[in-house]
Each structure stands twice: as structure tokens, then as C-alpha cells.
Protein backbone atom coordinates (compact mmCIF):
# COMPACT_ATOMS: atom_id res chain seq x y z
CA UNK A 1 -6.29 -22.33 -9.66
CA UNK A 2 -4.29 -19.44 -8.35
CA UNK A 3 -3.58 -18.42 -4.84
CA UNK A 4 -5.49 -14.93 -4.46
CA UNK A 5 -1.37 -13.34 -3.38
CA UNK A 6 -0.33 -14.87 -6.74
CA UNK A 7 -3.13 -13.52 -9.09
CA UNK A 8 -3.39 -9.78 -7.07
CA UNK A 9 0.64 -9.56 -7.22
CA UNK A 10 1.17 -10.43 -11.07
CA UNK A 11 -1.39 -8.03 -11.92
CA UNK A 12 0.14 -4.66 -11.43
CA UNK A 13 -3.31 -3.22 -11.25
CA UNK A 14 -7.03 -4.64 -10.84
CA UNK A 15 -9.71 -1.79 -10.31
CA UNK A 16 -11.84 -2.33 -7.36
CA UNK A 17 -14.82 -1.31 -9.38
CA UNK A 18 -13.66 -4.29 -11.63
CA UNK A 19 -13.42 -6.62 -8.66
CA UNK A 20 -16.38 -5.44 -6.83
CA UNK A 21 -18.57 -5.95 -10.78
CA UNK A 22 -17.20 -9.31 -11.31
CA UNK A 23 -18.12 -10.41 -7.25
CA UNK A 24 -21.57 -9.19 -7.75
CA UNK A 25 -22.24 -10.34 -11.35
CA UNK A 26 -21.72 -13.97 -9.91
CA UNK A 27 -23.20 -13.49 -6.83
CA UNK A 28 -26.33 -12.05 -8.35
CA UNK A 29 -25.79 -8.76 -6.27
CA UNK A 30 -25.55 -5.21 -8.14
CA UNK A 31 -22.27 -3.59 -7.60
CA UNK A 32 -22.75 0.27 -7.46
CA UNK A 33 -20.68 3.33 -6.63
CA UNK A 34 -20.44 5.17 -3.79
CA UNK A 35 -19.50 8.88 -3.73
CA UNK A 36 -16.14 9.16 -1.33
CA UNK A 37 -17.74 11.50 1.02
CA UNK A 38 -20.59 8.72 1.60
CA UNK A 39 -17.63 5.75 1.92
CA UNK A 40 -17.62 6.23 5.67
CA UNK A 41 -21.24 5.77 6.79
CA UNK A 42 -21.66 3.07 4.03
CA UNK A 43 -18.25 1.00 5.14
CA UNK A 44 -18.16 2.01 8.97
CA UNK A 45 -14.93 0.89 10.35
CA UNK A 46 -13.78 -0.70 7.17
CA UNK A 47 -13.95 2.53 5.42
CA UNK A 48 -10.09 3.30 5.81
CA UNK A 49 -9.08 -0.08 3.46
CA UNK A 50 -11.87 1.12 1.25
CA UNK A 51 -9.81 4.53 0.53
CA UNK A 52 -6.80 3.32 1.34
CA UNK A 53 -4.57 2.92 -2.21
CA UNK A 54 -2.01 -0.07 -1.88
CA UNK A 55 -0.47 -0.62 -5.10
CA UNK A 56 1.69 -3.72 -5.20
CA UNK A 57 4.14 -5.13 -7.51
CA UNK A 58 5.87 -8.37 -8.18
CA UNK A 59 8.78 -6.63 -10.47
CA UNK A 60 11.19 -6.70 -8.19
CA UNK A 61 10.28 -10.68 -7.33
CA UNK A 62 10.51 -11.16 -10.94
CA UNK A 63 13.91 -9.87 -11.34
CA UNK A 64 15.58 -11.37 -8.22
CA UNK A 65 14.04 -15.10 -8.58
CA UNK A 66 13.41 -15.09 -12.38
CA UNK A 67 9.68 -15.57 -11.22
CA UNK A 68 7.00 -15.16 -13.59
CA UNK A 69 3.26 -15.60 -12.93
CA UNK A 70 1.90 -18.95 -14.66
CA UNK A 71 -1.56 -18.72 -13.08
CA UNK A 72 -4.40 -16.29 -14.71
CA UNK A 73 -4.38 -12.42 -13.30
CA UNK A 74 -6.76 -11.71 -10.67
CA UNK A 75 -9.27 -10.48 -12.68
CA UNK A 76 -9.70 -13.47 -15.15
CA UNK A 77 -9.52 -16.29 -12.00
CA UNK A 78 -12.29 -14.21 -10.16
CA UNK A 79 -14.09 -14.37 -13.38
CA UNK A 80 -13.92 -18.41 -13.60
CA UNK A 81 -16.43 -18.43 -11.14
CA UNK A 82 -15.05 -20.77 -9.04
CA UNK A 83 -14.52 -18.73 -5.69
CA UNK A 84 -18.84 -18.41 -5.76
CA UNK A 85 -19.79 -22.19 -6.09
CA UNK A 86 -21.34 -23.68 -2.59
């Protein structure tokens, strides 16, 4: 299994719609969309990490240490299911 740093990082980019789908799907919850100008009476204080875009990469990691990701991407381990089992 893949640490969640390992699997967000050697993804360049996982969609929080994607995320959010994949969380409810196996938590049996629908995953909708919120219009931005409703994100802040919906989220409350959590509202800035909600609009906040934090892109991160592991390029530079990769070309330092001669690291490359071994583990699935972020997507694909969230998938497995594993994270949702009691």
C-alpha cells in the first residue's frame, strides 16, 4: 500500500472531483458539486483549503535522488478500497 505523501506527490495532478467521486462511491455517499460562491457556507472554516490550489510535484525529487514512484498514483490506491474497510 502507498503512503497517501507518496501516491498525491507521484501524481502530478488528481482532480478533487475525482477524489471526492471515488470517497463517496465507496462510502455509499453521493459526491456533488458545489458552485464556488456557495463553497463558503457549505465548508465554513475549511472553505479556504477547499479553494485553495496547491499543485505539487515530485520532479525535482526524481531528478536529485533518482526516485521514482513504485506504489499506484493516488487515484488508483484510493480506488482499492482499502482506506474504507472498518
Amino acid at each position: 500500500m502507498a503512503s497517501p505523501s507518496e501516491s498525491g506527490v507521484a501524481d502530478e495532478e488528481a482532480p478533487r472531483g475525482d477524489v471526492a467521486e471515488i470517497i463517496g462511491r465507496h462510502l455509499g455517499l453521493p459526491a456533488v458539486s458545489i458552485p464556488a460562491e456557495q463553497a463558503a457556507a457549505h465548508f465554513g472554516w475549511l472553505s479556504f483549503a477547499a479553494a485553495t490550489d496547491n499543485p505539487a510535484s515530485s520532479a525535482l525529487t526524481r531528478e536529485l535522488l533518482g526516485w521514482w514512484p513504485d506504489h499506484p498514483g493516488l487515484l488508483a490506491d484510493l480506488d482499492e478500497g482499502h482506506y474504507f474497510t472498518p
